[in-house]
N, C-alpha and C. Protein backbone atom coordinates (compact mmCIF):
# COMPACT_ATOMS: atom_id res chain seq x y z
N UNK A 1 0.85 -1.20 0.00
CA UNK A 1 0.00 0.00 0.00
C UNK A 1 0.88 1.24 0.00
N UNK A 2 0.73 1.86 -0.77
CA UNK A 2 0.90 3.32 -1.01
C UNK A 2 0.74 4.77 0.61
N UNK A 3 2.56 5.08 0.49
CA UNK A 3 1.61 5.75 1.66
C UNK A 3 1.86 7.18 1.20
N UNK A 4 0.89 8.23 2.14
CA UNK A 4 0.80 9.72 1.74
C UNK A 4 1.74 10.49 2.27
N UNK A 5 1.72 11.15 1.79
CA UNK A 5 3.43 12.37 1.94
C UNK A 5 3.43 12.63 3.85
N UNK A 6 2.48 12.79 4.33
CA UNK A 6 2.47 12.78 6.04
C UNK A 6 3.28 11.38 6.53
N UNK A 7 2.71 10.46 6.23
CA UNK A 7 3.00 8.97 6.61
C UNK A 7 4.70 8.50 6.01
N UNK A 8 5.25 9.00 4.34
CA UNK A 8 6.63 8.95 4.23
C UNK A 8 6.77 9.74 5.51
N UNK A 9 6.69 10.79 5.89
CA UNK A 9 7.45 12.05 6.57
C UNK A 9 7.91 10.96 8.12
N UNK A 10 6.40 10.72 8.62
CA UNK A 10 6.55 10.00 9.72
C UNK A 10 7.26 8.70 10.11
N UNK A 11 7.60 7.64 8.78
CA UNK A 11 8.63 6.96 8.47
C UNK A 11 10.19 7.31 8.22
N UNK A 12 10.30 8.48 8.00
CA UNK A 12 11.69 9.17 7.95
C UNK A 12 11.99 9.53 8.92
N UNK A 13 11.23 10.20 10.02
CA UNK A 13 11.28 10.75 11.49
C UNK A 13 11.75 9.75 12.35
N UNK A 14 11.15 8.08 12.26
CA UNK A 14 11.22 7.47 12.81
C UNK A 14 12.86 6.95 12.95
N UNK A 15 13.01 6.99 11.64
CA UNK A 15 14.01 6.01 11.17
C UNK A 15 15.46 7.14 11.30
N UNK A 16 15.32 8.41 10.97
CA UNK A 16 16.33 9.13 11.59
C UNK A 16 16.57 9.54 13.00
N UNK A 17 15.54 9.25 14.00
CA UNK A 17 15.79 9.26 15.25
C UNK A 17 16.38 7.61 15.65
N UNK A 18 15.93 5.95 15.04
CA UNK A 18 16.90 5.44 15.47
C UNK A 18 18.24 5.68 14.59
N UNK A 19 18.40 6.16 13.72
CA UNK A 19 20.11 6.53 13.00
C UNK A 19 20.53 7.10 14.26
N UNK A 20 20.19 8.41 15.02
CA UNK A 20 21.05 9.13 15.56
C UNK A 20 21.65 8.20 16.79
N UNK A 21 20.72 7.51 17.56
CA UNK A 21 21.11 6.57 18.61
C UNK A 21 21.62 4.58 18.49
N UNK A 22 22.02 4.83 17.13
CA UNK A 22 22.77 3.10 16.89
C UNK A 22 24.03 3.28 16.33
N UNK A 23 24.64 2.53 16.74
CA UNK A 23 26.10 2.50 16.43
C UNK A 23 26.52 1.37 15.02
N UNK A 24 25.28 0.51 14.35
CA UNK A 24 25.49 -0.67 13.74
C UNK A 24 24.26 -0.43 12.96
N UNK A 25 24.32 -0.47 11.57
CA UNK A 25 22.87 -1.26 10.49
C UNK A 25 23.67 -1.94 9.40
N UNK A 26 22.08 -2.58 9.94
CA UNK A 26 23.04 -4.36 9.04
C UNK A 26 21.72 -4.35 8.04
N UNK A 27 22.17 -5.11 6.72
CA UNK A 27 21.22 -5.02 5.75
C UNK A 27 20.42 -6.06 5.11
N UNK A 28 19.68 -6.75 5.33
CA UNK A 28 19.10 -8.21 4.18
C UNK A 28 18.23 -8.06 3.20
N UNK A 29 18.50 -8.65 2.11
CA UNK A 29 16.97 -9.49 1.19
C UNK A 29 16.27 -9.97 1.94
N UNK A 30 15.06 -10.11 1.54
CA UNK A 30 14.09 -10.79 2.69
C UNK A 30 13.28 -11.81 1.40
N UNK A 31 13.73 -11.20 -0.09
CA UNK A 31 12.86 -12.13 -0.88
C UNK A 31 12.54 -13.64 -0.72
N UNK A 32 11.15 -13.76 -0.77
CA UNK A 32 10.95 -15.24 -0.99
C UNK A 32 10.94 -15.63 0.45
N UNK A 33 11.43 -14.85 1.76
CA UNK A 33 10.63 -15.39 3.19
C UNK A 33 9.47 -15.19 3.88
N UNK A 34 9.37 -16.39 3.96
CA UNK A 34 7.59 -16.78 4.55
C UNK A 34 7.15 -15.46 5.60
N UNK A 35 5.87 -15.04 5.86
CA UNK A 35 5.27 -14.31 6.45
C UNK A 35 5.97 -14.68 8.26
N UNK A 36 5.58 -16.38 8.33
CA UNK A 36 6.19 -16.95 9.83
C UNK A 36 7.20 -16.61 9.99
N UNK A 37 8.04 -16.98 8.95
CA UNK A 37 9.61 -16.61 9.36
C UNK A 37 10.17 -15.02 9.55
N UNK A 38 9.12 -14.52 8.70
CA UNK A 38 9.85 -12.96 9.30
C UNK A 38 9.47 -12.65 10.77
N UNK A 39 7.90 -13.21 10.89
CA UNK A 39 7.59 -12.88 12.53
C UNK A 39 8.64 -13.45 13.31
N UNK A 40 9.55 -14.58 12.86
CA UNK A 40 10.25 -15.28 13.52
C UNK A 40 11.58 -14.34 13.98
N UNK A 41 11.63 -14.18 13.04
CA UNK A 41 12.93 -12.90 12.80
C UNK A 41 12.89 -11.60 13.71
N UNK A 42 11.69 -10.45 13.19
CA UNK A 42 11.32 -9.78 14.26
C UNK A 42 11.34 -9.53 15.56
N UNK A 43 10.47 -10.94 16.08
CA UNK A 43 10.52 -11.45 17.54
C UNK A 43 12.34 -11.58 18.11
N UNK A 44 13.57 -12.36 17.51
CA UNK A 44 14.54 -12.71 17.83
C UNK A 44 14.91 -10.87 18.16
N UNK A 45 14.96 -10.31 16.90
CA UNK A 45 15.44 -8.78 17.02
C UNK A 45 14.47 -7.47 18.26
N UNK A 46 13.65 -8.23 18.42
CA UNK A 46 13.01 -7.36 19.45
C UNK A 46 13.42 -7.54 20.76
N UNK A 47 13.68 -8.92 20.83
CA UNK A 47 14.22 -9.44 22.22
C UNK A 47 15.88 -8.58 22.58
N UNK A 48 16.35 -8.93 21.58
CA UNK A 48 18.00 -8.30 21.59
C UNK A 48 18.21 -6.76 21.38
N UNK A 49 16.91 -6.34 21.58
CA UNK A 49 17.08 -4.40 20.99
C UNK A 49 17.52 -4.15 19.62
N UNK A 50 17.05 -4.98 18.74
CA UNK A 50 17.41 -4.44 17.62
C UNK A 50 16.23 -4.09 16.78
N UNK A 51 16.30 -2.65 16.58
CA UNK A 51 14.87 -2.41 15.46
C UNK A 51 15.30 -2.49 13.96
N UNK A 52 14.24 -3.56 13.37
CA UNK A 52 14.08 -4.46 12.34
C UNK A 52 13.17 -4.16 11.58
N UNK A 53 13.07 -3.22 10.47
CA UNK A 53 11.53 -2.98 9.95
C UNK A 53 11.97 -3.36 8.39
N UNK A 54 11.08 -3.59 7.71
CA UNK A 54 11.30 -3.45 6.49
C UNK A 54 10.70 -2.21 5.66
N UNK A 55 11.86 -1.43 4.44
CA UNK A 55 11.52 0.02 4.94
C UNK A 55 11.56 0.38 3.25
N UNK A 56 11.23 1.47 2.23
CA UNK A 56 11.31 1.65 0.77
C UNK A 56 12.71 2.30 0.76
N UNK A 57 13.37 1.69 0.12
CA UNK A 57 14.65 2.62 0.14
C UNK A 57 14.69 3.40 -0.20
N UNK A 58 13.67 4.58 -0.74
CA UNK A 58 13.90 6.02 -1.08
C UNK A 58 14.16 6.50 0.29
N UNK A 59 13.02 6.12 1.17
CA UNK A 59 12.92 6.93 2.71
C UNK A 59 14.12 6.49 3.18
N UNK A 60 14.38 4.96 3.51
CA UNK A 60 15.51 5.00 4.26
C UNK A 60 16.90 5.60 3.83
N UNK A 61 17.14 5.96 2.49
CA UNK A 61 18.01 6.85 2.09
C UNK A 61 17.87 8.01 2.66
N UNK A 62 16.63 8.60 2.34
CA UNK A 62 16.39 9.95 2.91
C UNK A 62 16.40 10.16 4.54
N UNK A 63 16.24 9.11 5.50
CA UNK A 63 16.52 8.83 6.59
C UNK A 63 18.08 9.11 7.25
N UNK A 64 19.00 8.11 6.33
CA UNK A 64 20.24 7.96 6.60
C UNK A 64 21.30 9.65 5.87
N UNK A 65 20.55 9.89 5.47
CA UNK A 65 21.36 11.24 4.71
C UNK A 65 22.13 11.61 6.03
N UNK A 66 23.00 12.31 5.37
CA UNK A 66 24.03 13.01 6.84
C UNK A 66 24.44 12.40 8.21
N UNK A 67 24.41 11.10 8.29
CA UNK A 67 24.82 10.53 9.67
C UNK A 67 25.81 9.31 8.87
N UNK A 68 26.65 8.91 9.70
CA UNK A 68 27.28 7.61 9.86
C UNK A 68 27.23 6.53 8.83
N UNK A 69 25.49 6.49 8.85
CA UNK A 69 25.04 5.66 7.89
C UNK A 69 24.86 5.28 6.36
N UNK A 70 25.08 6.60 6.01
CA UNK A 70 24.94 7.55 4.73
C UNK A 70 25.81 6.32 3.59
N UNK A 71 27.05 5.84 4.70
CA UNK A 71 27.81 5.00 3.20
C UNK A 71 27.68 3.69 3.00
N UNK A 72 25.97 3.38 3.35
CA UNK A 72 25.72 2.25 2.99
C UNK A 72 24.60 2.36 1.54
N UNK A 73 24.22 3.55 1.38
CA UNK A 73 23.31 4.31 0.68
C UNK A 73 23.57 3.08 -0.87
N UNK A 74 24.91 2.68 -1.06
CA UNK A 74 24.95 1.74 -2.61
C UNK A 74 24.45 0.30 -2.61
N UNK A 75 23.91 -0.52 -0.98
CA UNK A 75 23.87 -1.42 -1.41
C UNK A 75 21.98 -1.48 -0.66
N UNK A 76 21.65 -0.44 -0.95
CA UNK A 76 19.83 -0.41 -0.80
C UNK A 76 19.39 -0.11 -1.89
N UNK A 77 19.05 -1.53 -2.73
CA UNK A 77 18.38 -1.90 -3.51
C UNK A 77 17.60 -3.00 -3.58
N UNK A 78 16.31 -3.00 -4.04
CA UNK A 78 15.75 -4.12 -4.04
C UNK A 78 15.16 -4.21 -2.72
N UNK A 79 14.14 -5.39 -2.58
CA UNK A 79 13.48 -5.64 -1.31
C UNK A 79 13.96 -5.98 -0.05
N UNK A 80 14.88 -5.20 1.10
CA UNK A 80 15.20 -5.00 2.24
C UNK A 80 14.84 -4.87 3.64
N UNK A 81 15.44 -5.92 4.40
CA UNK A 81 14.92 -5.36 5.78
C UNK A 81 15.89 -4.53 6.63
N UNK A 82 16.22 -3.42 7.01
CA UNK A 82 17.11 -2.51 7.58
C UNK A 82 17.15 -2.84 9.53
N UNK A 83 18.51 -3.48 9.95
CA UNK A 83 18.39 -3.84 11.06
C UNK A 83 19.07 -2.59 12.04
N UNK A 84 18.94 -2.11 12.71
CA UNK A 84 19.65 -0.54 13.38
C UNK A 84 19.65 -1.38 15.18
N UNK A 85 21.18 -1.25 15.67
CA UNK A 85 21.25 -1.66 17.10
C UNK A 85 22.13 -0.93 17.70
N UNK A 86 21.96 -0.31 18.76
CA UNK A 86 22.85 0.53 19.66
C UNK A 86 23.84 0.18 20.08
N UNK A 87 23.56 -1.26 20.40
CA UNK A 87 24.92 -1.88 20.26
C UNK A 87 25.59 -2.52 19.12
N UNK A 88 26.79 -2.36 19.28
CA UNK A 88 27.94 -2.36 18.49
C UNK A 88 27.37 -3.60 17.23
N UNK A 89 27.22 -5.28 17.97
CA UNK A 89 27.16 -6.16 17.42
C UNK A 89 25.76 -6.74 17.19
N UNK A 90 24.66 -6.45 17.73
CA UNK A 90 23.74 -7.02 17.69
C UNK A 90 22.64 -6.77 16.58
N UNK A 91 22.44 -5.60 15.57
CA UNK A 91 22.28 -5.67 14.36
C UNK A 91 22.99 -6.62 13.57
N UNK A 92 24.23 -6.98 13.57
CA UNK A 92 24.73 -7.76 12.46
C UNK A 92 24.40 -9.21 12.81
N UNK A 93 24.24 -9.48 14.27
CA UNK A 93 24.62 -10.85 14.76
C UNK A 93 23.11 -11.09 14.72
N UNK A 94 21.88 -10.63 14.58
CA UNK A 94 20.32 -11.07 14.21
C UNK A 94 20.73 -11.27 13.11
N UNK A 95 20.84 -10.69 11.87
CA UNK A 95 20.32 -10.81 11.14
C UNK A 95 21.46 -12.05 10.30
N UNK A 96 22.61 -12.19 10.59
CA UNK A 96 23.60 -12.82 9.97
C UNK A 96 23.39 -14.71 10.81
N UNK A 97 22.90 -14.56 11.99
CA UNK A 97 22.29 -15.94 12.20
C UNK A 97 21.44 -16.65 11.81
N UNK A 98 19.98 -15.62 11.44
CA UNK A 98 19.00 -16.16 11.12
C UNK A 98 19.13 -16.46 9.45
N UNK A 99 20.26 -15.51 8.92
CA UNK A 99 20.44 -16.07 7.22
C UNK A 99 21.54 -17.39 7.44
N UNK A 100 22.15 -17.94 8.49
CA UNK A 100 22.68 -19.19 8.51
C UNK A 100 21.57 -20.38 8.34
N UNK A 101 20.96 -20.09 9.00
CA UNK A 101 20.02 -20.85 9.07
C UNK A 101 18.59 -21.03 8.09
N UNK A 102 18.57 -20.09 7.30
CA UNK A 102 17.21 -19.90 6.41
C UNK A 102 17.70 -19.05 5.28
N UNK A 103 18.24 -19.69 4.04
CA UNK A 103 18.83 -19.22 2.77
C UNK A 103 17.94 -17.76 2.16
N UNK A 104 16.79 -17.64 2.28
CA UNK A 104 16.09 -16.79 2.31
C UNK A 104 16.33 -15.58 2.20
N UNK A 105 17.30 -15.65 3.56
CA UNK A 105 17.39 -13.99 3.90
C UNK A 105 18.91 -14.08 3.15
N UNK A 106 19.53 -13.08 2.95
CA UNK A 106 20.47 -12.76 1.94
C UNK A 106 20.90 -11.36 2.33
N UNK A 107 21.89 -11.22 3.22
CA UNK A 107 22.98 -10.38 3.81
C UNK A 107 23.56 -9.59 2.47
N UNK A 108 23.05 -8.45 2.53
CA UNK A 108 23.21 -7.28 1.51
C UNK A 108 24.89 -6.47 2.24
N UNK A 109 24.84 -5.86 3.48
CA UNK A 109 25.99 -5.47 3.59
C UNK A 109 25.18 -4.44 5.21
N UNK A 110 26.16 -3.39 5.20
CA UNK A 110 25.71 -2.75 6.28
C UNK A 110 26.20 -1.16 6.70
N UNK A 111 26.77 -0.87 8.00
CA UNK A 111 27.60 0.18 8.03
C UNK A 111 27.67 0.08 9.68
N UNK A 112 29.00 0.19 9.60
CA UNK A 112 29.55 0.51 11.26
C UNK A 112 30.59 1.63 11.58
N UNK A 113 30.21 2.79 12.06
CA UNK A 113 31.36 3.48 12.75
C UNK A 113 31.76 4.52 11.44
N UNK A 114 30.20 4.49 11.00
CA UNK A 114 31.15 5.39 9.44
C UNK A 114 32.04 4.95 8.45
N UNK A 115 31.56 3.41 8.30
CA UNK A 115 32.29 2.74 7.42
C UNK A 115 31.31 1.80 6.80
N UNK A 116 31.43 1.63 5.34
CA UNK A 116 30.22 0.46 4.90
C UNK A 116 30.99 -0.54 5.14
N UNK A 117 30.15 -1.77 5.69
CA UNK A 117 30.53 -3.19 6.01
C UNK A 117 29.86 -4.12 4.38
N UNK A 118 30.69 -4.69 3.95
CA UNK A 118 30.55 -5.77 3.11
C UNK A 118 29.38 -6.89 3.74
N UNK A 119 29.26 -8.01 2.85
CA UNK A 119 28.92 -8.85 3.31
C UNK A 119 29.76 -9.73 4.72
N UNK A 120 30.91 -9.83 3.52
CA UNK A 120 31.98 -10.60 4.76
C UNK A 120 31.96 -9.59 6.52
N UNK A 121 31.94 -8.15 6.15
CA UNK A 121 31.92 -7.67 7.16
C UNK A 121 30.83 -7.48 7.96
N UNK A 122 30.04 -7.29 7.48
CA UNK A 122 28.67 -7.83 8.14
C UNK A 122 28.86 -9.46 9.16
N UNK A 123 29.09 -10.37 8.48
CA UNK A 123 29.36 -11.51 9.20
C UNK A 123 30.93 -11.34 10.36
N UNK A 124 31.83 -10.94 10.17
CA UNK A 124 32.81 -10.64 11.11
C UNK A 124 32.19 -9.96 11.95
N UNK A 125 31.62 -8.93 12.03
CA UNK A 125 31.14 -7.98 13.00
C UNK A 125 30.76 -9.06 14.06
N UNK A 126 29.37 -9.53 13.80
CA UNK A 126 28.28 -10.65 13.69
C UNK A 126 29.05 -11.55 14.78
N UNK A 127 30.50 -11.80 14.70
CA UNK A 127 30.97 -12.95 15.49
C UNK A 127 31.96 -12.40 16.47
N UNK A 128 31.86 -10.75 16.64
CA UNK A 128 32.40 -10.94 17.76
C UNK A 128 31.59 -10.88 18.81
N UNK A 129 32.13 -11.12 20.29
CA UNK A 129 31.13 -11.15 21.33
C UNK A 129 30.15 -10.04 21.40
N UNK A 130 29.06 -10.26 22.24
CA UNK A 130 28.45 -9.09 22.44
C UNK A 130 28.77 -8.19 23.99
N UNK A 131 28.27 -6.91 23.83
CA UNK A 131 29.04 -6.05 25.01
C UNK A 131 28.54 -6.84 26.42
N UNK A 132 27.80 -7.76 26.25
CA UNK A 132 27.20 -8.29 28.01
C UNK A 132 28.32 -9.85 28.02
N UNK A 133 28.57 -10.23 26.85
CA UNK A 133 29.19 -11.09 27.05
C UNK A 133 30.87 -10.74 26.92
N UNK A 134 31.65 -9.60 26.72
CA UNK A 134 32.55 -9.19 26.72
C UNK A 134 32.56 -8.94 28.01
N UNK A 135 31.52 -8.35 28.71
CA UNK A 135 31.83 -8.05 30.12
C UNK A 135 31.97 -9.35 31.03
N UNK A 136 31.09 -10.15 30.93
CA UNK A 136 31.19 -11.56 31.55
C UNK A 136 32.91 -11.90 31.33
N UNK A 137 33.00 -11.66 30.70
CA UNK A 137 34.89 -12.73 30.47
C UNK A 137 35.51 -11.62 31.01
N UNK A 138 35.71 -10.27 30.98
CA UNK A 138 36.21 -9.42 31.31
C UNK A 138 36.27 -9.46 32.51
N UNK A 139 35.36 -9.98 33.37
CA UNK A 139 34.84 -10.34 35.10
C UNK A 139 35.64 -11.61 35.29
N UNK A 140 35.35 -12.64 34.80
CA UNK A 140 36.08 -13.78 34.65
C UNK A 140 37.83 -13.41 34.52
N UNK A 141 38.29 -12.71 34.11
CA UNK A 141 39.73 -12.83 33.81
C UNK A 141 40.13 -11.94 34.78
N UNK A 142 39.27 -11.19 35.86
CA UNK A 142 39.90 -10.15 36.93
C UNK A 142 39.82 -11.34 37.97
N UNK A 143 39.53 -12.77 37.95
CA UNK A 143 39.55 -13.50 38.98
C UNK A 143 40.80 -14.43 38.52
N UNK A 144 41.40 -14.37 37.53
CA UNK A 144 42.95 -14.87 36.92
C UNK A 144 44.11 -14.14 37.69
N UNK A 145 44.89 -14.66 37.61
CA UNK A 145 46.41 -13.99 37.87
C UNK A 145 46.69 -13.30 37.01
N UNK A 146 47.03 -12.18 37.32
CA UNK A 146 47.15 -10.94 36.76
C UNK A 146 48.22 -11.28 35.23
N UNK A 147 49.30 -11.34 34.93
CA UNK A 147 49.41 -12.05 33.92
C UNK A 147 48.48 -12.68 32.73
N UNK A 148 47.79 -13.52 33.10
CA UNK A 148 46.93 -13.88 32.37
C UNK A 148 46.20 -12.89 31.84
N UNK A 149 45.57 -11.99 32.81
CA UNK A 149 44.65 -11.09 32.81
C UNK A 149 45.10 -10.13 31.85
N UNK A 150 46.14 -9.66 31.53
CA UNK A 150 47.12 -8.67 30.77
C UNK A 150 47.03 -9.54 29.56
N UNK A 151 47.41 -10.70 29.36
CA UNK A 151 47.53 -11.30 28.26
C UNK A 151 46.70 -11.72 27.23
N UNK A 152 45.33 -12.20 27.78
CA UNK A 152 44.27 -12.17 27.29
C UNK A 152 43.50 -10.45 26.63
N UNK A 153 43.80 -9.66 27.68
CA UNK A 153 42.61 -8.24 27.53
C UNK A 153 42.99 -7.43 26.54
N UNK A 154 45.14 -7.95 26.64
CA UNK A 154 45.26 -7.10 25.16
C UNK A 154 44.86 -8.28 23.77
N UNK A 155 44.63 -9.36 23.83
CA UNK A 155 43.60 -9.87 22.71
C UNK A 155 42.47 -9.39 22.66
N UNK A 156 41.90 -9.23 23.69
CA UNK A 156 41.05 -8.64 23.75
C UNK A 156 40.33 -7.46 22.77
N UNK A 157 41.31 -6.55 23.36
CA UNK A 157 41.27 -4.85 22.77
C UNK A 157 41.71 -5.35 20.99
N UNK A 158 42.61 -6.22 20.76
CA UNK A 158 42.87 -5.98 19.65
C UNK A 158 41.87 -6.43 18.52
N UNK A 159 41.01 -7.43 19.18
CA UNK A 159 39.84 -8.25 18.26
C UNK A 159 38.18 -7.15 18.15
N UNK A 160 38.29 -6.40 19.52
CA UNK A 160 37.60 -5.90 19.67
C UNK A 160 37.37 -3.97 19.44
N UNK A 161 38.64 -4.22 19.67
CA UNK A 161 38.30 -2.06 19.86
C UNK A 161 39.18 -2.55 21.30
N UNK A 162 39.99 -1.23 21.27
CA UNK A 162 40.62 -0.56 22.80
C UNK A 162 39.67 0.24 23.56
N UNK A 163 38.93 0.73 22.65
CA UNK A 163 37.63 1.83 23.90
C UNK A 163 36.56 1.00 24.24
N UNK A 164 35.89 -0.15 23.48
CA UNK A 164 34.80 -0.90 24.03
C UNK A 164 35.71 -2.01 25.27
N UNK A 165 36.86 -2.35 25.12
CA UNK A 165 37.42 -3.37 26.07
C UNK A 165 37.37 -2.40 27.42
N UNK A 166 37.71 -1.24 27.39
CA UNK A 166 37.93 -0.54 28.64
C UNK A 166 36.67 -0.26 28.59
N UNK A 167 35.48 0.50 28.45
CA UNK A 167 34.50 0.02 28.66
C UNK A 167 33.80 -0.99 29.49
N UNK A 168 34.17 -2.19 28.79
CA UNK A 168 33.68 -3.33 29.68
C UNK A 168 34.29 -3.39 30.60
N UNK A 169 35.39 -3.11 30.57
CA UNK A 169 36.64 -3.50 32.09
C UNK A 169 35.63 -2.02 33.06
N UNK A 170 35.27 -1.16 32.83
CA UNK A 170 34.60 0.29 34.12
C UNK A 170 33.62 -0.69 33.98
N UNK A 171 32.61 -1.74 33.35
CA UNK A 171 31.41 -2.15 33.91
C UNK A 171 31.41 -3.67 34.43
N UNK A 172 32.37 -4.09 34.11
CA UNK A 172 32.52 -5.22 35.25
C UNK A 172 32.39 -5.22 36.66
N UNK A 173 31.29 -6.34 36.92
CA UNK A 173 31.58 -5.80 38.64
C UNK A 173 32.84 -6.08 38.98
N UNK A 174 32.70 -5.02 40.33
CA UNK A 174 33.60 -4.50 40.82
C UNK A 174 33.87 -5.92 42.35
N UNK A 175 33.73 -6.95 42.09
CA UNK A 175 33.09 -7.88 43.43
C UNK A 175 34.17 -9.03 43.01
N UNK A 176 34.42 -8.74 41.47
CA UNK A 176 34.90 -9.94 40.63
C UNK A 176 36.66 -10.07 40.90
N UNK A 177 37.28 -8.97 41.23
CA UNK A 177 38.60 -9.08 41.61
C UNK A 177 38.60 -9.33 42.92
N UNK A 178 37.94 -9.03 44.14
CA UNK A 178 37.78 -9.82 45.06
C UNK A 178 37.93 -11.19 45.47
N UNK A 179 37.50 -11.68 44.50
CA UNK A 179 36.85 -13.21 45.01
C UNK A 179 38.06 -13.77 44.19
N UNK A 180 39.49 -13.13 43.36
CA UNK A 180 40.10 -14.08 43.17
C UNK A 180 41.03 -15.57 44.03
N UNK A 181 41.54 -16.21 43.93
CA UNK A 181 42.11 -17.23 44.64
C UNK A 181 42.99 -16.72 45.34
N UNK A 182 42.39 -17.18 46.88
CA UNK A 182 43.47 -17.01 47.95
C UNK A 182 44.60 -17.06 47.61
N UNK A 183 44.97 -18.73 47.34
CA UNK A 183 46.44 -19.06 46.61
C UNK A 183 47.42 -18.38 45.73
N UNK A 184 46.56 -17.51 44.63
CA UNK A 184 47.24 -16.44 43.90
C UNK A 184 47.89 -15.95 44.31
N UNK A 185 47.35 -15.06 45.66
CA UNK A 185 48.32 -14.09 45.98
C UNK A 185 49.09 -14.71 47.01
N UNK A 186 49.09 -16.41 47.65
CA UNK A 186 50.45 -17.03 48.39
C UNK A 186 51.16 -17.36 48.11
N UNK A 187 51.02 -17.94 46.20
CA UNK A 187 51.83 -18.10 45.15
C UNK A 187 52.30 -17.10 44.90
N UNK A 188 52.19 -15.85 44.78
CA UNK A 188 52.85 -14.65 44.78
C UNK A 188 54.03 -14.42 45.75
N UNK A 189 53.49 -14.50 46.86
CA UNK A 189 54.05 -14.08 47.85
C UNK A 189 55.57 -15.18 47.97
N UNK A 190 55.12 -16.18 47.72
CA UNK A 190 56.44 -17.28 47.85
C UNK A 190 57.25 -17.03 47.05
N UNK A 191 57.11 -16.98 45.68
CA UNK A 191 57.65 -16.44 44.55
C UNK A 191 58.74 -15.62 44.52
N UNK A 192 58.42 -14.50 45.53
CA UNK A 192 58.94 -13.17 45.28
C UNK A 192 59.71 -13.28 46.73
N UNK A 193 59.55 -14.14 47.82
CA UNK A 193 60.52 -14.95 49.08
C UNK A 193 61.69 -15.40 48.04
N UNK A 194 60.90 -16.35 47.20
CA UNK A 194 62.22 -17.47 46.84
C UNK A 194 63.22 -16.61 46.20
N UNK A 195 62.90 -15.59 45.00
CA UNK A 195 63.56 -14.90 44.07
C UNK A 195 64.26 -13.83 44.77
N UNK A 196 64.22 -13.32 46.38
CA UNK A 196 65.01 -12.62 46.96
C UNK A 196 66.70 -12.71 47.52
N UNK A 197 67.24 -12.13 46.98
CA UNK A 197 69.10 -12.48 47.50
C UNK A 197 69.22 -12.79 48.50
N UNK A 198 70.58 -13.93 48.34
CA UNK A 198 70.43 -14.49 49.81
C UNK A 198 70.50 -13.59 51.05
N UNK A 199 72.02 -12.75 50.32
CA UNK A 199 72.27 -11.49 51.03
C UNK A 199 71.64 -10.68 51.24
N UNK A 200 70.81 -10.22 51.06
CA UNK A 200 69.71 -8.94 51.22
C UNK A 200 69.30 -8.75 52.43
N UNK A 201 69.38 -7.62 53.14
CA UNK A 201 69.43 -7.27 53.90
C UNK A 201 67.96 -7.73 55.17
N UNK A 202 67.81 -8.15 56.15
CA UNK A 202 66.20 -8.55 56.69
C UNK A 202 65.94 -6.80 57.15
N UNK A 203 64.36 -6.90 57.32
CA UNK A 203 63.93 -5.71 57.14
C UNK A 203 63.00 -5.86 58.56
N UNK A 204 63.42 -5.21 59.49
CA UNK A 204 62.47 -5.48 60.89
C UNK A 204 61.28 -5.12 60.48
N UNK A 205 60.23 -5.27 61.29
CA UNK A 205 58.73 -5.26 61.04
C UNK A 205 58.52 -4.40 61.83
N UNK A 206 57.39 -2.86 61.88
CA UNK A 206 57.39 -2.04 62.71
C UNK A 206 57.27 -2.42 63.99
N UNK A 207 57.92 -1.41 65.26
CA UNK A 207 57.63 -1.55 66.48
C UNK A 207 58.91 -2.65 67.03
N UNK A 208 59.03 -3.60 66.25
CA UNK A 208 60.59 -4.32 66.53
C UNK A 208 61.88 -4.29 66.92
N UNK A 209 62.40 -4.62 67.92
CA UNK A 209 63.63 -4.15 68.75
C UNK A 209 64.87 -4.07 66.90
N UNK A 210 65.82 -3.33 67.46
CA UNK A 210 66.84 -3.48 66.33
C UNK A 210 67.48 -4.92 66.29
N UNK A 211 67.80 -5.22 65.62
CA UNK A 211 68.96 -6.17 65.70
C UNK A 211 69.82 -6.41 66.90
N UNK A 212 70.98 -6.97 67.43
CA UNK A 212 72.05 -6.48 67.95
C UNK A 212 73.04 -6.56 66.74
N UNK A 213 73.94 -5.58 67.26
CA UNK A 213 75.29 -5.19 66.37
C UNK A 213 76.35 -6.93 66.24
């Protein structure tokens, strides 16, 4: 159905207020999928915060003008569903699962960060963690020996972004370096006994008589 110049307007409004607040739009064909399966689709993207509409690409062009999004403008053609998520990964990772699974949908491309994403990039995005599950391991590795913890987080930052890793590291609870292993730090402590010179001087403990001469 045909809509009237009020109703485009109010579809452009919509769709440029979520542009201004998502960091990720991911793009599909939808040709040839069943009515069920898109409800199927929908439902997955509603649960995860991702708004999923299927939209005329004149408007959503006219939507995306001047933001971020703008340099995906070459691969909206043809019958599209436009996925927009605030977070980083979860536009790409709806819509790039549910086309694993149902040939149907057909991964057009996308845009992240002011950059158009390919297909392939669309699917890379898609597989890295998401920000609740970056934080979970990020919690998990403050209960490691510090070492580890260094060794892993700069994989971390490098797979991920350096500003979303620190990120997750300020929203990790704060409960999670606590509760690491007693032992850590007695393994520490022995460590740094054993590796001390024989000669080295003993160091009284406050309040302690001196030595004698």
């Amino acid at each position: 159905m045909s809509l009237n110049r009020n109703e485009k307007a109010a579809v452009v409004t919509d769709v440029s207020a979520q542009a201004a607040r998502s960091q990720t739009l991911a793009l599909a064909e939808y040709r040839g999928l069943t009515v069920e399966n898109l409800n199927k689709l929908r439902v997955d993207a509603r649960a995860k915060g991702v708004y999923l509409h299927v939209l005329k690409n004149t408007l959503a062009r006219r939507a995306v003008a001047g933001t971020p999004f703008e340099v995906a403008q070459g691969v909206m053609v043809g019958p599209l569903i436009y996925g927009f998520s605030e977070d980083a990964v979860a536009a790409a990772k709806v819509i790039s699962d549910f086309a694993r699974v149902n040939d149907k949908l057909v991964i057009k491309g996308g845009a992240y960060a002011g950059k158009a994403l390919s297909v392939e990039g669309v699917k890379a995005l898609a597989a890295i963690p998401s920000r609740d599950v970056l934080i979970a391991q990020v919690a998990g590795l403050l209960k490691s020996p510090i070492q580890r913890f260094a060794g892993v987080l700069a994989a971390l930052a490098e797979k991920r972004g350096a500003a979303v890793v620190a990120e997750a590291v300020a929203d990790a609870p704060a409960q999670a370096s606590a509760e690491a292993p007693a032992e850590a730090s007695a393994e520490t402590a022995a460590e740094a006994t054993a590796e001390a010179p024989a000669d080295a001087p003993a160091v009284d403990a406050p309040g302690a008589a001196p030595a004698a001469a």
